[in-house]
Protein backbone atom coordinates (compact mmCIF):
# COMPACT_ATOMS: atom_id res chain seq x y z
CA UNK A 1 -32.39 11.24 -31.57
CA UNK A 2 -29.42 9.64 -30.90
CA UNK A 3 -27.51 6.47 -33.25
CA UNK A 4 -28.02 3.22 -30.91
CA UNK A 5 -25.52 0.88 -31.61
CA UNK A 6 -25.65 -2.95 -30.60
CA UNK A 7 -21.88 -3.63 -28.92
CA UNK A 8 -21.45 -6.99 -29.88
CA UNK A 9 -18.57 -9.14 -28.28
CA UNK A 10 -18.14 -12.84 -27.04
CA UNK A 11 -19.75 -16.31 -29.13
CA UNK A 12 -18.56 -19.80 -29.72
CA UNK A 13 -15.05 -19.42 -29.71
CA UNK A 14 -11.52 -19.90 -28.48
CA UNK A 15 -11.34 -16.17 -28.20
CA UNK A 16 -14.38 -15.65 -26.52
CA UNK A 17 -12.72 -13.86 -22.98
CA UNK A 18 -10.59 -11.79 -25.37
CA UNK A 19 -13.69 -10.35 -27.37
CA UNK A 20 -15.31 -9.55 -23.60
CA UNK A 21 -12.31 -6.75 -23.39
CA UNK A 22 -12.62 -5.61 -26.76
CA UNK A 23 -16.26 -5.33 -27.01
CA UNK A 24 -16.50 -3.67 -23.49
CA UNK A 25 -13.58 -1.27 -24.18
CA UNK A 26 -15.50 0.04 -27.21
CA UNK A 27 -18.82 0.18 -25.29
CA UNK A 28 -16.57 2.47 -22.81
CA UNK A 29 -15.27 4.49 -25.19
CA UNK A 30 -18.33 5.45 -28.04
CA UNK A 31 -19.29 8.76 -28.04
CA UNK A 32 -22.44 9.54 -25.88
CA UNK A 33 -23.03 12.64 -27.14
CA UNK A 34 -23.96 11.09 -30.35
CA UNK A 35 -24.40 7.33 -29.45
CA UNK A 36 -26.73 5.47 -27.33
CA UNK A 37 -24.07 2.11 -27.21
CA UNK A 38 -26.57 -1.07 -26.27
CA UNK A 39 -24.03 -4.03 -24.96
CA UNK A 40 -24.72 -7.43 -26.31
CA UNK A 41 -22.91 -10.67 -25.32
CA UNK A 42 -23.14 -13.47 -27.08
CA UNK A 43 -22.67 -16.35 -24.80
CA UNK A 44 -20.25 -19.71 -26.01
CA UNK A 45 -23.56 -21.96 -26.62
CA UNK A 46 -25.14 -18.67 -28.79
CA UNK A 47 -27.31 -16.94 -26.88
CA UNK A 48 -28.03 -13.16 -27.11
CA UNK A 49 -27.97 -10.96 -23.53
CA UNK A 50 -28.86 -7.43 -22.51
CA UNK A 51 -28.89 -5.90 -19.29
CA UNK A 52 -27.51 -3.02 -16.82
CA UNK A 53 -24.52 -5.39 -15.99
CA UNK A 54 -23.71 -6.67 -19.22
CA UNK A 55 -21.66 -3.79 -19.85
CA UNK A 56 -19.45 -4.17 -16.73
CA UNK A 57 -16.03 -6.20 -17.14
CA UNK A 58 -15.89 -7.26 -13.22
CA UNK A 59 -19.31 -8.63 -13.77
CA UNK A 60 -17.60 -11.54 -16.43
CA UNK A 61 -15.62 -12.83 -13.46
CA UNK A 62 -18.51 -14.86 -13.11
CA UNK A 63 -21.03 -15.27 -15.93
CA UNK A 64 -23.30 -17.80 -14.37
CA UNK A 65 -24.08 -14.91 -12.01
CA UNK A 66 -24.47 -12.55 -14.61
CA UNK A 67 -27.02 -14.22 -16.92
CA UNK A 68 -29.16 -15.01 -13.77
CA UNK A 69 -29.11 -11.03 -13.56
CA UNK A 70 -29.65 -10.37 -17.68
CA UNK A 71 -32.31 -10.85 -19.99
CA UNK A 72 -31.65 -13.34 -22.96
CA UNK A 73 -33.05 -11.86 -26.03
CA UNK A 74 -33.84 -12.87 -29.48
CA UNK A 75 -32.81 -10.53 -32.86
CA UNK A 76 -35.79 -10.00 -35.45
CA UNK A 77 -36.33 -7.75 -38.16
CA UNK A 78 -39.02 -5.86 -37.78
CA UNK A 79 -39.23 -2.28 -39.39
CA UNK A 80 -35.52 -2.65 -37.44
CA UNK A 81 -33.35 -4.60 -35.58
CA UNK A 82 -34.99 -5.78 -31.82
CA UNK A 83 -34.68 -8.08 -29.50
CA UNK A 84 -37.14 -9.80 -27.87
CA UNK A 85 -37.38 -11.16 -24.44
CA UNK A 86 -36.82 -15.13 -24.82
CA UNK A 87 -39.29 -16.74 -23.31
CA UNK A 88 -41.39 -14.00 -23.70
CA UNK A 89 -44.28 -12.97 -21.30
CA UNK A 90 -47.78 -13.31 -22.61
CA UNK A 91 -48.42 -10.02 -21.24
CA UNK A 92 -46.48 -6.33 -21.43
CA UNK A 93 -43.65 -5.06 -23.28
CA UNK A 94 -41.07 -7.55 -24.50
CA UNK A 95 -39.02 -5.70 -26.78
CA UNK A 96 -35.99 -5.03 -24.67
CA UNK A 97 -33.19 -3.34 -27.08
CA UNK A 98 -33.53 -2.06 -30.42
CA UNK A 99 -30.66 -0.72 -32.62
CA UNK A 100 -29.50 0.85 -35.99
CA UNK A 101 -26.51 -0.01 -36.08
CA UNK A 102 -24.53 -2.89 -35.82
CA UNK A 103 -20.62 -2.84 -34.30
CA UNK A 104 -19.00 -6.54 -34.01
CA UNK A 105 -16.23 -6.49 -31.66
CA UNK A 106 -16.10 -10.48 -32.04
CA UNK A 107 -13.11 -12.66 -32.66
CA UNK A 108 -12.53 -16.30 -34.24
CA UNK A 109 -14.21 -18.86 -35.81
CA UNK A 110 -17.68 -18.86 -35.80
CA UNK A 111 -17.99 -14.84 -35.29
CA UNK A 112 -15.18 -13.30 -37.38
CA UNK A 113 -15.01 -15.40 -40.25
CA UNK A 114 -18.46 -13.90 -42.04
CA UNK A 115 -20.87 -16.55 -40.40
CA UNK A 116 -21.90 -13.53 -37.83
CA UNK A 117 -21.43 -11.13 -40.46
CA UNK A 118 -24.14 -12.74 -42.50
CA UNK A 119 -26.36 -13.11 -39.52
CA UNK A 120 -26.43 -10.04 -39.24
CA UNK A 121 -26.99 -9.26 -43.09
CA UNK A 122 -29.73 -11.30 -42.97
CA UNK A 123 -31.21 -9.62 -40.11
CA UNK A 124 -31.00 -6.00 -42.47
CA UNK A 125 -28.80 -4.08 -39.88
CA UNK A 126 -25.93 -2.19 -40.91
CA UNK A 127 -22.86 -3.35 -39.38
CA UNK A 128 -19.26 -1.58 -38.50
CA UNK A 129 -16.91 -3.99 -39.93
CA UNK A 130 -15.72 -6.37 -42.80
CA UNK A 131 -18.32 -8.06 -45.10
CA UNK A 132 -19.07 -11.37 -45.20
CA UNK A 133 -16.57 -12.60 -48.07
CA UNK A 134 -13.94 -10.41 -46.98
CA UNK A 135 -14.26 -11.66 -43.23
CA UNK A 136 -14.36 -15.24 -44.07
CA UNK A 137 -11.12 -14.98 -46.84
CA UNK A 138 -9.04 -12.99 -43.40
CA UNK A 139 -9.78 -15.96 -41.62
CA UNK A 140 -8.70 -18.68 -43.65
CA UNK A 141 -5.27 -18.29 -43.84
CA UNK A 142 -4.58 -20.59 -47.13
CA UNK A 143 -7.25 -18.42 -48.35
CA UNK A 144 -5.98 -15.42 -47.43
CA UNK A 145 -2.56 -16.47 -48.48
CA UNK A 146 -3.76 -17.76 -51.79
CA UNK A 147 -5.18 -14.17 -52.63
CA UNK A 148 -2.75 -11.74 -51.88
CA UNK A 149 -0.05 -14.30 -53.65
CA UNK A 150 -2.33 -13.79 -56.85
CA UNK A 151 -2.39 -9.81 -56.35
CA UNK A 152 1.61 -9.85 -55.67
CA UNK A 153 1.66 -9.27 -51.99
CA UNK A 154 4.77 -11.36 -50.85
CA UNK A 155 3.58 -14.54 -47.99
CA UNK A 156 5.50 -16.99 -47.36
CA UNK A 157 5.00 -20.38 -49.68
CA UNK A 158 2.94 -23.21 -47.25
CA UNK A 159 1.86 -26.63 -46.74
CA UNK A 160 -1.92 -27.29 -45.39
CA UNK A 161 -3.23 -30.85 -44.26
CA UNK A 162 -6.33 -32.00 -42.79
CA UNK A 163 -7.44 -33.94 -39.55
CA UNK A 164 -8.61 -36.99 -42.14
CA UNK A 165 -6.01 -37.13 -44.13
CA UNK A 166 -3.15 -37.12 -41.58
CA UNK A 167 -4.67 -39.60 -39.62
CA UNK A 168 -5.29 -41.99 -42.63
CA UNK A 169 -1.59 -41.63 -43.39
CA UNK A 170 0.86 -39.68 -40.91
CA UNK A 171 3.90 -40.77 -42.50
CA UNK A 172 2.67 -39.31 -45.49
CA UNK A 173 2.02 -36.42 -44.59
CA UNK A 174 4.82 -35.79 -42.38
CA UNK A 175 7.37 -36.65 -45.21
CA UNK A 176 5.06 -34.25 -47.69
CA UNK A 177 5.70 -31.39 -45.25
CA UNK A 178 9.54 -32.09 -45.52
CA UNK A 179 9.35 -32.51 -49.09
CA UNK A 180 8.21 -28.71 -49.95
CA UNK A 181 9.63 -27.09 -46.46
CA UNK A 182 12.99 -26.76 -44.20
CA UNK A 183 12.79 -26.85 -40.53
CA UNK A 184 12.21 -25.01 -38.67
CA UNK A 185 8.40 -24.59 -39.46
CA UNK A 186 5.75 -23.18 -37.86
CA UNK A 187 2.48 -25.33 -37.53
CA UNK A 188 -0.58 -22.71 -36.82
CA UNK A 189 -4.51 -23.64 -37.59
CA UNK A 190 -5.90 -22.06 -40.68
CA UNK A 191 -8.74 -20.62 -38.73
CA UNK A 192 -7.62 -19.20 -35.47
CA UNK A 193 -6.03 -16.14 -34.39
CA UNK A 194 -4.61 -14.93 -31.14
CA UNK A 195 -1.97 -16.78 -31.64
CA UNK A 196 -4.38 -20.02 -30.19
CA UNK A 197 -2.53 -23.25 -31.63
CA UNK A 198 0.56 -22.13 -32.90
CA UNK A 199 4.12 -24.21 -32.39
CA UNK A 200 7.34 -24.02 -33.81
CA UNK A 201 9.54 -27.67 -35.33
CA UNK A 202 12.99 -27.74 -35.17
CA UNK A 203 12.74 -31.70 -36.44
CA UNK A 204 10.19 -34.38 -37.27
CA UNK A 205 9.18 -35.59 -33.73
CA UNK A 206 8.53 -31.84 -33.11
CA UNK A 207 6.54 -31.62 -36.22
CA UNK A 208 4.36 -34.46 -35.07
CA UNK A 209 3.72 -33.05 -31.84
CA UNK A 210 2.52 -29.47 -33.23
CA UNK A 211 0.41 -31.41 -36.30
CA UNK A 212 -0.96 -33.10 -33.01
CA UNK A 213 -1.37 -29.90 -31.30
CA UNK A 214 -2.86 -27.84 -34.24
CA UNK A 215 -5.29 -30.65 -35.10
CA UNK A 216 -7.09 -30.31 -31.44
CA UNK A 217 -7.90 -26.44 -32.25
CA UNK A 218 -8.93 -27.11 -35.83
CA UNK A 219 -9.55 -29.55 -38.68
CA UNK A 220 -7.04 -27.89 -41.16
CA UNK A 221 -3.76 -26.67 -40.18
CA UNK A 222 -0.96 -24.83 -41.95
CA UNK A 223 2.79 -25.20 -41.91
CA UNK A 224 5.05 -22.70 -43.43
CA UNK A 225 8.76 -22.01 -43.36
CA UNK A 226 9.87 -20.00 -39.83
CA UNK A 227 11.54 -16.95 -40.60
CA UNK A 228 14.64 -17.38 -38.07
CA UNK A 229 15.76 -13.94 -37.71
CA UNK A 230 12.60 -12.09 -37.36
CA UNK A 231 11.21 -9.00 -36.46
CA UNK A 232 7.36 -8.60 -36.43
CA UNK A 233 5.95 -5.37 -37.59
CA UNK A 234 1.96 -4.77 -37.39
CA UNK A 235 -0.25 -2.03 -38.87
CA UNK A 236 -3.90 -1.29 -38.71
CA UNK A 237 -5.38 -0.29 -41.66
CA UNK A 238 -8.96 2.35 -41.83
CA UNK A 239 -11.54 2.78 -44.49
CA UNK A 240 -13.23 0.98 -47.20
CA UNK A 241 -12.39 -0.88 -50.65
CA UNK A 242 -12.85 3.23 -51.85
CA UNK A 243 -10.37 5.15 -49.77
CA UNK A 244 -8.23 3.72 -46.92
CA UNK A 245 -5.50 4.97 -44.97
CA UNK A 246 -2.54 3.68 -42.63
CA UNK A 247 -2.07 3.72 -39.00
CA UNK A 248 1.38 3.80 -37.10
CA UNK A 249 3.44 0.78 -37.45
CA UNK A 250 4.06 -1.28 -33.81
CA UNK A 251 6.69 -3.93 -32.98
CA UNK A 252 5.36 -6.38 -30.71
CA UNK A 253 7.75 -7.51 -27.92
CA UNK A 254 7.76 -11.52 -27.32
CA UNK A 255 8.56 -13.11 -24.31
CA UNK A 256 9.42 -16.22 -26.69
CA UNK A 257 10.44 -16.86 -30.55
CA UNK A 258 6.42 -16.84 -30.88
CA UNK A 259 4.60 -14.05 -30.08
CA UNK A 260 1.78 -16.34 -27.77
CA UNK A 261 -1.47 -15.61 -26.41
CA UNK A 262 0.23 -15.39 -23.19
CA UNK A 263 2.22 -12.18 -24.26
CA UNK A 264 -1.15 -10.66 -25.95
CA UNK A 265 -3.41 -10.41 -23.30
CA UNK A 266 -1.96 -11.85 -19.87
CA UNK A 267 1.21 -10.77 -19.24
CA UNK A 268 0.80 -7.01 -17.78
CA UNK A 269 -2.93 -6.54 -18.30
CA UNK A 270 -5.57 -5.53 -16.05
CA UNK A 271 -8.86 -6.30 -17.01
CA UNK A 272 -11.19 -3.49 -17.39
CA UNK A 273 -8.32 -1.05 -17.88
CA UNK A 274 -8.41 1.32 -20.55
CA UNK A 275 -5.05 -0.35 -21.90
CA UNK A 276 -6.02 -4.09 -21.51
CA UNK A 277 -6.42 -6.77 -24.07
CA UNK A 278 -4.21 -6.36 -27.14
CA UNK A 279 -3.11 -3.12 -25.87
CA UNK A 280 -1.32 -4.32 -22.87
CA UNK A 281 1.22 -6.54 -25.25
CA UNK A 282 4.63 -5.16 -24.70
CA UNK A 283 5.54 -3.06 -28.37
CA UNK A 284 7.86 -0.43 -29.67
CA UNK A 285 5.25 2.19 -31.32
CA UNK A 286 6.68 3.58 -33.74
CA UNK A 287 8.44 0.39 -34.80
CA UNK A 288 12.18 0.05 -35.02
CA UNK A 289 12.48 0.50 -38.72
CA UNK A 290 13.61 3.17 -41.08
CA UNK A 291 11.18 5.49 -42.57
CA UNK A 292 11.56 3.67 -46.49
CA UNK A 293 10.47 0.48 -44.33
CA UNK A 294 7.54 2.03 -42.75
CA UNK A 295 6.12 3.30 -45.67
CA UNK A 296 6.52 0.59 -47.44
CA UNK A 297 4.72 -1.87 -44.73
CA UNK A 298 2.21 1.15 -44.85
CA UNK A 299 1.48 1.06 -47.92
CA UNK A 300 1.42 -2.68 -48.52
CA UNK A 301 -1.52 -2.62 -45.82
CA UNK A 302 -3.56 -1.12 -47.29
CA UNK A 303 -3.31 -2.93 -50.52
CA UNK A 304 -3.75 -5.84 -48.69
CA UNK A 305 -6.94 -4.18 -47.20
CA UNK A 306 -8.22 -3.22 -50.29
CA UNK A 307 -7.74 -6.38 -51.84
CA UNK A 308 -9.68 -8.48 -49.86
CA UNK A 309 -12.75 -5.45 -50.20
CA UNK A 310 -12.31 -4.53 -46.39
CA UNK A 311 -14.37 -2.44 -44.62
CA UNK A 312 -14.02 -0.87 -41.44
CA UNK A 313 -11.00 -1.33 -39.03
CA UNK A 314 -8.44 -4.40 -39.57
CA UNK A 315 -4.72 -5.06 -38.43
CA UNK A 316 -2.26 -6.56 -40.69
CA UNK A 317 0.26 -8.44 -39.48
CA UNK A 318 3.96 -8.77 -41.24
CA UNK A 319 7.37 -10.73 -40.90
CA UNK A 320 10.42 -8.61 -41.60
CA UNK A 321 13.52 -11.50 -42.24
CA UNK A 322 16.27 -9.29 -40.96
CA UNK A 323 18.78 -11.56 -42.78
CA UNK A 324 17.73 -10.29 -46.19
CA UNK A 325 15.52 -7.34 -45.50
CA UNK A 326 12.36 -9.22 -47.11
CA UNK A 327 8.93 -8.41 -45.80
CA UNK A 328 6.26 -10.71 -45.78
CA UNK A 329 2.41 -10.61 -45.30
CA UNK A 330 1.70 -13.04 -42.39
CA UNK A 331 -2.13 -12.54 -41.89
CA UNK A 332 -4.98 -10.06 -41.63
CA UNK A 333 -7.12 -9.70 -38.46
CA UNK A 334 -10.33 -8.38 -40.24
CA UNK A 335 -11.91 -7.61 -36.28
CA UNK A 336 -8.24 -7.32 -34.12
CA UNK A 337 -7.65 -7.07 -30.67
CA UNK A 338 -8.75 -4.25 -28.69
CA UNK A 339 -9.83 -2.48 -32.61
CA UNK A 340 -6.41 -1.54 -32.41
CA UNK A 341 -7.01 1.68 -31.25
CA UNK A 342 -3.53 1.54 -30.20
CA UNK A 343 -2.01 2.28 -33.57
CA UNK A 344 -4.32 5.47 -33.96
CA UNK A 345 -3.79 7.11 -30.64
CA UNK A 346 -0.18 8.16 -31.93
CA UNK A 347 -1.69 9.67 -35.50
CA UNK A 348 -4.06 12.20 -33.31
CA UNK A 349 -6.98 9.72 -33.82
CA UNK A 350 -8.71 8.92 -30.72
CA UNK A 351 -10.65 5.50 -29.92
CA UNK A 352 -14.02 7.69 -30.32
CA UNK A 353 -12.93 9.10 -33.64
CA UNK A 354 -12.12 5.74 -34.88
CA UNK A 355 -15.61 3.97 -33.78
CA UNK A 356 -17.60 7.01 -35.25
CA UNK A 357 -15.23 6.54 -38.42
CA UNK A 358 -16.30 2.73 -38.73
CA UNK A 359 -20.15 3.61 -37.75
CA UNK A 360 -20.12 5.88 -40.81
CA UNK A 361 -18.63 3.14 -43.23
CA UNK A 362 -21.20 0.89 -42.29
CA UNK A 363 -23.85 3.14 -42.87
CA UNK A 364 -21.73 4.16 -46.09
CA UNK A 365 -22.19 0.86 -47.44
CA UNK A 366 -25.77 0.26 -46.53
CA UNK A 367 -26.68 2.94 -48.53
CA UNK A 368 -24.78 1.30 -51.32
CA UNK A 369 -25.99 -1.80 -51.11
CA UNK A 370 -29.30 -0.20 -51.14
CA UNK A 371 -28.93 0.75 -54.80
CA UNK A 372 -28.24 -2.44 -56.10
CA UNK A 373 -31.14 -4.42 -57.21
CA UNK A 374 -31.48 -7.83 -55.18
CA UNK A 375 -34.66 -9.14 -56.56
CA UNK A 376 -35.72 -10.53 -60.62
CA UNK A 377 -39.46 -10.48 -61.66
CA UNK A 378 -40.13 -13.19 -62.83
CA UNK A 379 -43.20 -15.75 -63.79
CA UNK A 380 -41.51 -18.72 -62.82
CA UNK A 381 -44.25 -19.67 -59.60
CA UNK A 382 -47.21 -18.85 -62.26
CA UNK A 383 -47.23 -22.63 -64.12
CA UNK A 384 -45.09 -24.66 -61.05
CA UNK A 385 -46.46 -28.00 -60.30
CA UNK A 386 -44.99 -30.25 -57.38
CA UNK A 387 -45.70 -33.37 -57.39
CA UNK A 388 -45.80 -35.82 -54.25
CA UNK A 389 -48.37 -35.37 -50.84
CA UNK A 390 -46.01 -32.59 -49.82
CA UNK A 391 -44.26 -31.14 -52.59
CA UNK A 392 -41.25 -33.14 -52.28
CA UNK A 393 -41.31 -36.81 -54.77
CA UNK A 394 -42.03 -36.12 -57.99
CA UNK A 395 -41.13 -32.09 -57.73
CA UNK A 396 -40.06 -31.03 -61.33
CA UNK A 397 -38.78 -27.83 -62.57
């Protein structure tokens, strides 16, 4: 009997098209001689659907139309993962999908940053990608930044603010941002990716404006020093917090001194194409860098990876300053873009070979978790009294 694996791509977020592509090119591309793939799309408001034409990308040219002609399910946990017809029919079959393995091809707040990750925890299915602590510290870039700093992976030093706080006192805030940086800066929100929110501020007026800007994508942003003569290097990283190895290094082209969400997944895609989504972004594979600096960038992935107890497949993304030849960590995209199969095409590892690879590290650490213990005997309940009509005034412990 074959492995069926729920595809899981879309949810409440900014990124929500861009998961579509990924989550649809990995549907395409699992093996079916060992797989049966199930798509699931998570609509913006939450809601699960199945269906023949949910795994179609010309069918998301108009979703309205589409969800007339799916089914919108509910997850349990019952002796496995299923999903239920919602409403369901009082009479007949409504189990509609049922899987046994979990792969999240989501992207953003909301579905990347552990909050799916523990829905689906909860739920007991195994699932092909970062845990829920590691997912959460990849999306928080302070966070993130925080971390590696403590485990002496170079980032850049950085300001963060908050909606309430700026608004109580601009001024402030503005001249507490000059205080501890040098313009230009970049302003990005601390829980985005995709390059969604992000300016560059030559002065203070500018500054204001991308504070502005940031604050409408998210309640904390982040402002950091811009490295002015910069060269972006990326590398996907494979494996678990056991054993985990590097893919081929990529230099992403921009059409401006930010690499923008316009260059990642617009400019020269075609939806539905095998190369669409993050790997339609103009890029030098191999990079332009010498084989010390590869290795190095290499091999400071996967620390990085390990660090934050990664599972699965995640990109990380670095700054080279070509002035002085320093590299810096600039963030890790714990579910990227297209699963960066891109990076492992030129290493003889095709995008079949790396979904099977992440399918067996999620089973890998369901059977570890497994062996750890997650309940206490105890006789606590035995001589609990709660006081109140319902349990609730007078409750002591």
């Amino acid at each position: 009997m074959k492995i069926r694996v729920g595809v899981f791509f879309g949810g409440k977020s900014v990124e929500h098209e861009v998961s579509v592509i990924t989550g649809l090119q990995a549907f395409n591309h699992i093996d079916r001689e060992k797989y049966d793939p199930i798509p699931i799309y998570i609509t913006k408001d939450g809601k699960f659907y199945v269906g023949e034409k949910i795994g179609v990308i010309e069918n998301y040219r108009n979703i309205p139309a589409l969800l007339k002609d799916s089914t919108q399910v509910i997850p349990i946990n019952d002796g496995g993962c299923k999903f239920l017809r919602y409403p369901m029919k009082k009479f007949g079959d409504n189990v509609m999908a049922q899987i046994d393995v979990a792969l999240p091809a989501v992207h953003g707040t909301n579905v990347e940053d552990g909050a799916f990750q523990g829905f689906l925890q909860t739920l007991g299915v195994p699932y092909a990608s970062c845990d829920v602590l590691s997912s959460a510290v990849g999306m928080d870039k302070y966070v993130m930044k925080t971390v590696f700093k403590d485990n002496d992976i170079p980032v850049l030093p950085c300001v963060v603010t908050n909606i309430k706080e700026y608004t109580k006192n601009p001024d402030e805030i503005v001249t507490k941002i000059e205080n501890k940086t040098t313009y230009p800066v970049i302003i990005k929100p601390v829980n985005l990716g995709s390059s969604v929110g992000i300016r560059k501020a030559k002065n203070r007026e500018e500054l204001i404006e991308a504070l502005e800007y940031g604050f409408t994508f998210a309640i904390r942003v982040l402002v950091e020093n811009a490295v002015t003569q910069l060269k972006e290097i990326n590398c996907s990283v494979l494996g678990d917090y056991e054993d985990a190895e590097a893919s081929e290094c990529e230099e992403p082209v921009a059409n401006d001194e930010i690499l923008s969400y316009q260059d990642k997944y617009v400019s020269g895609s075609k939806s539905g194409g095998g190369k669409s989504g993050m790997a339609s972004l103009k890029r030098k594979i191999p990079a332009d860098i010498s084989p010390e600096m590869r290795e190095e960038i290499r091999a400071l992935a996967v620390k990085a990876f390990k660090c934050l107890g990664c599972s699965g497949v995640a990109r990380i993304d670095f700054m080279l300053d070509m002035a002085d030849g320093k590299i810096y960590l600039n963030e890790i995209n714990t579910i990227p873009g297209s699963l960066s199969f891109y990076l492992w095409e030129p290493l003889g590892v095709k995008y079949s070979q790396l979904l099977d690879r992440m399918i067996t590290l999620a089973f890998k650490r369901e059977r570890e978790n497994k062996s750890i213990s997650f309940s206490f005997d105890t006789n606590i309940l035995e001589n609990i009294t709660l006081g109140g009509a319902k349990g609730a005034k007078g409750s002591k412990m």
